[in-house]
N, C-alpha and C. Protein backbone atom coordinates (compact mmCIF):
# COMPACT_ATOMS: atom_id res chain seq x y z
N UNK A 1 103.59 101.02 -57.76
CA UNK A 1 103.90 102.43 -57.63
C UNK A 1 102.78 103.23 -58.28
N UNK A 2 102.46 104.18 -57.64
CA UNK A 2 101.48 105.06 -58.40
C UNK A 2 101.61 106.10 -58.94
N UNK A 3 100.87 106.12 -60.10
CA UNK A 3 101.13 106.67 -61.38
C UNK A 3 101.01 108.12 -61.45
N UNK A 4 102.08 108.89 -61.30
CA UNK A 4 101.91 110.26 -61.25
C UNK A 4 100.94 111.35 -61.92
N UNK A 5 99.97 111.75 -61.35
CA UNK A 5 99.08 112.42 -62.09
C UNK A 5 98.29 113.24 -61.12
N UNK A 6 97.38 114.75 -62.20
CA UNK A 6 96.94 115.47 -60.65
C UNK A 6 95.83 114.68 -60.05
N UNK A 7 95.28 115.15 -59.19
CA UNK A 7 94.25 114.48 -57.86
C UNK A 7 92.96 114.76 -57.96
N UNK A 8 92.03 114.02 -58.85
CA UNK A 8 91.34 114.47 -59.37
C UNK A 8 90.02 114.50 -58.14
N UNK A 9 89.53 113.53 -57.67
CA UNK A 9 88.86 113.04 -56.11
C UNK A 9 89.43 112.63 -55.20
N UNK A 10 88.18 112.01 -54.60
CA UNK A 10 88.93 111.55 -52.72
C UNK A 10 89.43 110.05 -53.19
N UNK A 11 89.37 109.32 -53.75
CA UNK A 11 89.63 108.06 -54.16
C UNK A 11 91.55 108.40 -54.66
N UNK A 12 91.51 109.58 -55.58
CA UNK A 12 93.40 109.91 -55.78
C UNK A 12 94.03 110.17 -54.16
N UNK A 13 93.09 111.36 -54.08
CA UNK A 13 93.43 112.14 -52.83
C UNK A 13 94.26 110.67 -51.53
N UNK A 14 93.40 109.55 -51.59
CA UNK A 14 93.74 108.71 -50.10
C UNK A 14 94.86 108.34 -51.05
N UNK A 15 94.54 107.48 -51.94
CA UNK A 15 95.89 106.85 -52.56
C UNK A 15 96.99 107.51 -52.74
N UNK A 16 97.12 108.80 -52.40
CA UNK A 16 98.59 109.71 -52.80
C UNK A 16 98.96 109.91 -50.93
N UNK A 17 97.49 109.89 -50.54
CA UNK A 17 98.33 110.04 -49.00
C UNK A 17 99.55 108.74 -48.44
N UNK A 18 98.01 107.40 -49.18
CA UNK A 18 99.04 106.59 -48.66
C UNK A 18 100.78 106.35 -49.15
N UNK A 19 101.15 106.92 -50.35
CA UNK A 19 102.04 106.85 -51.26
C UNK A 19 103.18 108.03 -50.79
N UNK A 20 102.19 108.44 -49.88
CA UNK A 20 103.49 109.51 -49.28
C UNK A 20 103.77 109.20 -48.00
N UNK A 21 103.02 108.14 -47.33
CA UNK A 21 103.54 108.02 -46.16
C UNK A 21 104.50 106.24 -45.85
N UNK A 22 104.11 105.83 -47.21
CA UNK A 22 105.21 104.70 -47.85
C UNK A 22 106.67 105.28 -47.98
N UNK A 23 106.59 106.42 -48.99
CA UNK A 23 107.81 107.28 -48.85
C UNK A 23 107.94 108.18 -48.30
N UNK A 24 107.77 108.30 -46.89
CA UNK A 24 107.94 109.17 -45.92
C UNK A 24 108.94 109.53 -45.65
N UNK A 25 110.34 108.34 -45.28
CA UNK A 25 111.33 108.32 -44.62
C UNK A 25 112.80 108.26 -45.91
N UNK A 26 111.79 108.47 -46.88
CA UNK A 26 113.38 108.41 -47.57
C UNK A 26 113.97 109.31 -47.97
N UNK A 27 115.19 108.93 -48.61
CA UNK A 27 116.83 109.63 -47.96
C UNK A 27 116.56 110.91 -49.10
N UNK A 28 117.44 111.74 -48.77
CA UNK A 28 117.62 113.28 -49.50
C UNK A 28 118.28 112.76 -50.67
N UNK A 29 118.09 113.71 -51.90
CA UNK A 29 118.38 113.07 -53.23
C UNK A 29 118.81 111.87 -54.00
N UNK A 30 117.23 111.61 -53.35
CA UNK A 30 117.59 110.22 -53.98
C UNK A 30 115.54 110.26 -55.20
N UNK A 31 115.46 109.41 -56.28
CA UNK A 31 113.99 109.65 -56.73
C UNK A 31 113.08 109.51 -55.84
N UNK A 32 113.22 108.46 -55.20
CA UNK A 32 112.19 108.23 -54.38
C UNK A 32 111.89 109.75 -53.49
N UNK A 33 112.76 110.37 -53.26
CA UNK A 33 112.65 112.36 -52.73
C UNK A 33 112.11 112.95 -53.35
N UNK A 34 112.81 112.99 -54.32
CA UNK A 34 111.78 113.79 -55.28
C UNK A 34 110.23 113.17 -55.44
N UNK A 35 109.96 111.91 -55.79
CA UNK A 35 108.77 111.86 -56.10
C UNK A 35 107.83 112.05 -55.16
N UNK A 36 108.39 111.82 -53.26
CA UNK A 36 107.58 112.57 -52.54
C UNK A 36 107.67 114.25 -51.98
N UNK A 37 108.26 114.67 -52.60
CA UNK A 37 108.04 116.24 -52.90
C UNK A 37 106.85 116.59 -54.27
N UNK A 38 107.20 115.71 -54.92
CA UNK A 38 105.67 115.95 -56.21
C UNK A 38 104.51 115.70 -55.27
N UNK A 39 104.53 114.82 -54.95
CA UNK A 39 103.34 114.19 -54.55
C UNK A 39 102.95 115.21 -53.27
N UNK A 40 103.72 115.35 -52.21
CA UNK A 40 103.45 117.08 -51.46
C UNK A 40 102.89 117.52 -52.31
N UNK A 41 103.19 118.13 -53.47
CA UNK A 41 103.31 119.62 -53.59
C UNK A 41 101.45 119.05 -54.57
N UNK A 42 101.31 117.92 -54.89
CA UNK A 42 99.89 117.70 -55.47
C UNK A 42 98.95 117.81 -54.25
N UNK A 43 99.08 117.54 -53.13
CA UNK A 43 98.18 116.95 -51.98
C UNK A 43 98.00 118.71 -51.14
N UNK A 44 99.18 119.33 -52.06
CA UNK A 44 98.60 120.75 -51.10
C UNK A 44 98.12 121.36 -52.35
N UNK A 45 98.12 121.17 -53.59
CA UNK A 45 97.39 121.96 -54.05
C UNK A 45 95.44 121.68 -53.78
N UNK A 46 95.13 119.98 -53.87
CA UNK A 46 94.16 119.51 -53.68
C UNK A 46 93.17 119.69 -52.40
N UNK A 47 94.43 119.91 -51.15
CA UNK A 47 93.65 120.63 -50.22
C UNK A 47 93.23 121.87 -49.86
N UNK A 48 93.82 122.90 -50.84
CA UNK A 48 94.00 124.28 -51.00
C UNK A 48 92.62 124.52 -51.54
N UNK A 49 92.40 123.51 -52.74
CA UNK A 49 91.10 123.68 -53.63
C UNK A 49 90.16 123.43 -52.92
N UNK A 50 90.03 122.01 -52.14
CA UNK A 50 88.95 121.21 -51.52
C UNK A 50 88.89 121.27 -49.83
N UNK A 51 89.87 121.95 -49.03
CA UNK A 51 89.76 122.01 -47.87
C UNK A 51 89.96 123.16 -47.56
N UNK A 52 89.92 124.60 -48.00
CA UNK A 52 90.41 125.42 -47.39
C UNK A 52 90.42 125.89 -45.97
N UNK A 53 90.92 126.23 -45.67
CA UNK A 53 91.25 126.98 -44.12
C UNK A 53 90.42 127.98 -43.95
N UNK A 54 89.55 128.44 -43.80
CA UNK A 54 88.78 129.99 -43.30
C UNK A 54 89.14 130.80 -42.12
N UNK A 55 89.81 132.11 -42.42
CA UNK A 55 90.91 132.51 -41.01
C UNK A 55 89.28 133.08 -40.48
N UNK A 56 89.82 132.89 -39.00
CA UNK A 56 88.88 132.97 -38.04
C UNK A 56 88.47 134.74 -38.35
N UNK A 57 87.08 135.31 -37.47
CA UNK A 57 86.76 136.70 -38.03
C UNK A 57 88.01 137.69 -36.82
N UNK A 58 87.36 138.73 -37.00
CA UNK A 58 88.53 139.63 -36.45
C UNK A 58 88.38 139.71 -35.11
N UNK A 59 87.67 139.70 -34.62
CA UNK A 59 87.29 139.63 -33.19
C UNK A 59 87.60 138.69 -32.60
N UNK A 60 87.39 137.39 -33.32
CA UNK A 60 87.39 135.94 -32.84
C UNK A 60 88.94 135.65 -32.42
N UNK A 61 89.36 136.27 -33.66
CA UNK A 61 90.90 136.37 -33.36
C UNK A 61 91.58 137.55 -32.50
N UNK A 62 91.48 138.18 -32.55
CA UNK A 62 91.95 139.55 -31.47
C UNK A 62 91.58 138.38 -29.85
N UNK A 63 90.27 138.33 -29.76
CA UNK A 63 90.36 137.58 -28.41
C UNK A 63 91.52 135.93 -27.65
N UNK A 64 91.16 135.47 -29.41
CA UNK A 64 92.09 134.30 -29.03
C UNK A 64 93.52 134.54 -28.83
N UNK A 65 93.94 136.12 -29.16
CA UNK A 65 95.51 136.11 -29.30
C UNK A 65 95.45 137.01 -27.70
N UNK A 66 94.27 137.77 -26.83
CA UNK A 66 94.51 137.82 -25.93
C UNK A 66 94.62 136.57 -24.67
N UNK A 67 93.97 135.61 -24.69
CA UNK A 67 93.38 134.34 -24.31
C UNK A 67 94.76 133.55 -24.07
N UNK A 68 95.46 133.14 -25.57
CA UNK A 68 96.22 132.74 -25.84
C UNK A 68 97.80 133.26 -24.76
N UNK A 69 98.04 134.74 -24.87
CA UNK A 69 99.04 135.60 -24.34
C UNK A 69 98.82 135.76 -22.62
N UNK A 70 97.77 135.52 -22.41
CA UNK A 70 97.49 135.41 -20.85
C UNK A 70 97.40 137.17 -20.78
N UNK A 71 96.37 137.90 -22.04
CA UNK A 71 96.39 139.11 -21.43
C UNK A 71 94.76 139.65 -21.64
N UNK A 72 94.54 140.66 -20.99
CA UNK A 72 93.11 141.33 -20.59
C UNK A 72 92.63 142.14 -21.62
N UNK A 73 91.27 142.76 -21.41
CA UNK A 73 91.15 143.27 -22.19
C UNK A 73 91.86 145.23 -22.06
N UNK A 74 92.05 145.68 -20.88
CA UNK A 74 92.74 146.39 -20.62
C UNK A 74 93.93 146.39 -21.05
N UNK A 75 94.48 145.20 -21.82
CA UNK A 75 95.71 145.51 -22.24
C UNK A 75 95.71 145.88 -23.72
N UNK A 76 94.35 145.99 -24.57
CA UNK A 76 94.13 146.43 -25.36
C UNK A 76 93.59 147.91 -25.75
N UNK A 77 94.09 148.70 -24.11
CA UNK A 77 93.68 150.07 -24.58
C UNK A 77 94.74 151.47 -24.93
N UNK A 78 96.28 150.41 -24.52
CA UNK A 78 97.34 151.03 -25.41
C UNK A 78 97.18 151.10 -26.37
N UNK A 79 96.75 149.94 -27.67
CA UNK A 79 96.44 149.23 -29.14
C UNK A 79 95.36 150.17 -29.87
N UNK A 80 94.10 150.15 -28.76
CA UNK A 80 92.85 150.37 -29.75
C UNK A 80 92.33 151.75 -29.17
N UNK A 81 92.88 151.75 -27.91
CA UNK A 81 91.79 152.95 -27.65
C UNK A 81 91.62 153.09 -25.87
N UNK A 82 90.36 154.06 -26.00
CA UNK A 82 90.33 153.92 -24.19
C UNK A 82 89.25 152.59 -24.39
N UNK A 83 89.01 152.72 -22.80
CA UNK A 83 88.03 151.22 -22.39
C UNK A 83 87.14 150.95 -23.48
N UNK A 84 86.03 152.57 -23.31
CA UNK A 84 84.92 152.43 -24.00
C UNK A 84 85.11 151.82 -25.40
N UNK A 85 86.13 152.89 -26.08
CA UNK A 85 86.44 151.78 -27.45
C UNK A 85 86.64 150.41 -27.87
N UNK A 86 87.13 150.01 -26.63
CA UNK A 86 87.67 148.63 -26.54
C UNK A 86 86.48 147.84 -26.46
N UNK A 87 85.54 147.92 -25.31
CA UNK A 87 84.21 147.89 -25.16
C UNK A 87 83.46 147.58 -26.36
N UNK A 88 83.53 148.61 -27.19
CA UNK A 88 82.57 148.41 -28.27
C UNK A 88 83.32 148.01 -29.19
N UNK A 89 84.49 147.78 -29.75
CA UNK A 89 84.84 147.22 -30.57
C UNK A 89 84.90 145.74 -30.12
N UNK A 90 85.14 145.26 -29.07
CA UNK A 90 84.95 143.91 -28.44
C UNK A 90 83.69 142.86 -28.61
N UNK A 91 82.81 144.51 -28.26
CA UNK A 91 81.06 143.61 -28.40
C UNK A 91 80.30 143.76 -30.04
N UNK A 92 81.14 144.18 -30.73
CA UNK A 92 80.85 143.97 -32.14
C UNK A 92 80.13 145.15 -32.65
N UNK A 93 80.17 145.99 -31.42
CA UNK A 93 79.12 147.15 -31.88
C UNK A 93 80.07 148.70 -32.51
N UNK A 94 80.96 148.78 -32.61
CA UNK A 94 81.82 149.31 -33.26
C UNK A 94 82.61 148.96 -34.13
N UNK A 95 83.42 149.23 -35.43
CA UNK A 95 84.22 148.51 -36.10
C UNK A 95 85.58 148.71 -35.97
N UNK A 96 86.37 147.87 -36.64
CA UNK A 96 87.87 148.08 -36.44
C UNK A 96 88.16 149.23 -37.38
N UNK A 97 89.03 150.28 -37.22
CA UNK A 97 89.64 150.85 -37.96
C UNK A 97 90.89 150.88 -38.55
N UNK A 98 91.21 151.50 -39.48
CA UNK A 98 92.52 151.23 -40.36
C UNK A 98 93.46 151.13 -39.26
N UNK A 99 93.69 152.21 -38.91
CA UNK A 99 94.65 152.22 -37.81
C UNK A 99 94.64 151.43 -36.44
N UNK A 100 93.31 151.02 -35.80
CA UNK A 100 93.56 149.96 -34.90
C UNK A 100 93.98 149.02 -35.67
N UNK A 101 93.19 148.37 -36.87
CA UNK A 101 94.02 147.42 -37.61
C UNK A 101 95.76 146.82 -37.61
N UNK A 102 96.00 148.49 -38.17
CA UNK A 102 97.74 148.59 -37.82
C UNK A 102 98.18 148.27 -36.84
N UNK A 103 97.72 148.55 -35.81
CA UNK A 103 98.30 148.49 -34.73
C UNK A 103 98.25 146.89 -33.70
N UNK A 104 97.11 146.87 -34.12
CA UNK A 104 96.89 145.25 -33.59
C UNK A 104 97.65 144.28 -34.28
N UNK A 105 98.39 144.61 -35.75
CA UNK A 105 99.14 143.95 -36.56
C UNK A 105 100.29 144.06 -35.95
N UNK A 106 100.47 145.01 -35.61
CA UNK A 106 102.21 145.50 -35.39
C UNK A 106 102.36 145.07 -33.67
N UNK A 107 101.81 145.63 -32.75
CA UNK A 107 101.62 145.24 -31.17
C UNK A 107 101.47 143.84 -30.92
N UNK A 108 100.33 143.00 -31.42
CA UNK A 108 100.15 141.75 -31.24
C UNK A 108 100.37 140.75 -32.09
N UNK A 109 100.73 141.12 -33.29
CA UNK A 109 101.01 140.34 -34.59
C UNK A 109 99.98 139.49 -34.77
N UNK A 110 98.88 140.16 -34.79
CA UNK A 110 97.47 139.39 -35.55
C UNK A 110 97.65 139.70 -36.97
N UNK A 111 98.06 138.88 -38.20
CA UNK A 111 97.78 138.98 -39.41
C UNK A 111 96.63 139.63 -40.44
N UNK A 112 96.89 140.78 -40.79
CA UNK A 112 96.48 141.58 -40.98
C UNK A 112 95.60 141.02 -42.00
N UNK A 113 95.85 140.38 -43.30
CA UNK A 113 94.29 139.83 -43.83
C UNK A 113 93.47 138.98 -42.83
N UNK A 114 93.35 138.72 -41.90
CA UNK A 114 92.46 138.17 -40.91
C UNK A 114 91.70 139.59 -39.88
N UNK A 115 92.62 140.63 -39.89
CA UNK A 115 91.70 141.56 -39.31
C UNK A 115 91.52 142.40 -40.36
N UNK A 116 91.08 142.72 -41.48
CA UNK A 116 90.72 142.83 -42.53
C UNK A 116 89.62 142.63 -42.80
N UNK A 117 89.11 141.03 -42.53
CA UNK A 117 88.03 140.88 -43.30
C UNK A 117 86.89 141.00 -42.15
N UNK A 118 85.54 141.27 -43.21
CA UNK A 118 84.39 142.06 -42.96
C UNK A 118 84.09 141.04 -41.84
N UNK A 119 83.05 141.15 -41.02
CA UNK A 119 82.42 140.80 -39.73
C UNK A 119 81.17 141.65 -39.02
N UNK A 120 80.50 141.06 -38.95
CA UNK A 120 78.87 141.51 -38.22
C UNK A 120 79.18 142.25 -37.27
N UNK A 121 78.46 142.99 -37.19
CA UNK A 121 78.48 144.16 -36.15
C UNK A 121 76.88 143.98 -35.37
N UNK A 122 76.74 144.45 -34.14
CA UNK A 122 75.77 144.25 -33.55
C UNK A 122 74.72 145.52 -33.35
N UNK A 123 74.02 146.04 -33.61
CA UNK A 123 73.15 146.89 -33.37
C UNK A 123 73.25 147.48 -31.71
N UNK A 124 73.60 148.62 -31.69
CA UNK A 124 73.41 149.32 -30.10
C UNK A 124 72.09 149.54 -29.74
N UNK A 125 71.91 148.60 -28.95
CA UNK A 125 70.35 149.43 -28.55
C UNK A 125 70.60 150.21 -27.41
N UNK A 126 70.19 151.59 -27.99
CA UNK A 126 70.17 152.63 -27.40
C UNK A 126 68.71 153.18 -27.00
């Protein structure tokens, strides 16, 4: 059995995976439950530290949740604006604003710290 403790490298890290998928299947309150709920709750802190997730940029996501929904970009000019806005906020050459923000949160339920964060904008050549 392995010896409860936090996860210090990848050498803890495999050995707690395998230790949780030994006790994968066992029964509700019983130790063996609990000790794979510790052992969860170590393997997400360790990947929290060492693997994080990076939410995709705002655009990247606005498109994938049209992509995803089977909808156009015309269906983003209730949300953001007329075409042109859409247009340029699409091609990176405009930015999101507070209020498209809101609204793309609330209309499409894109998570609002993901359209939040900062993202390149493209130079208009005019």
């Amino acid at each position: 059995m392995l010896e409860l403790r936090p996860i210090r490298n990848e050498a803890d890290y495999r050995a707690v995976l395998d230790e949780i998928a030994r006790l994968f299947d066992a029964q509700q309150n019983t130790p063996e439950c609990d000790r794979l709920e510790v052992l969860t709750t170590l393997v997400e802190v360790y990947e929290q530290q060492h693997y994080p997730i990076i939410p995709p940029d705002p655009i990247e996501a606005i498109l994938y949740y049209l992509e995803s929904r089977g909808l156009s970009w015309q269906d983003l000019e209730s949300i953001i604006g007329n075409r042109g806005e859409v247009t340029l906020v699409l091609h990176r050459q405009q930015p999101l604003t507070l209020d498209m923000i809101r609204r793309l949160h609330s209309c499409l339920g894109i998570p609002a710290e993901v359209l939040i964060q900062p993202y390149s904008l493209h130079k208009n050549s005019a």
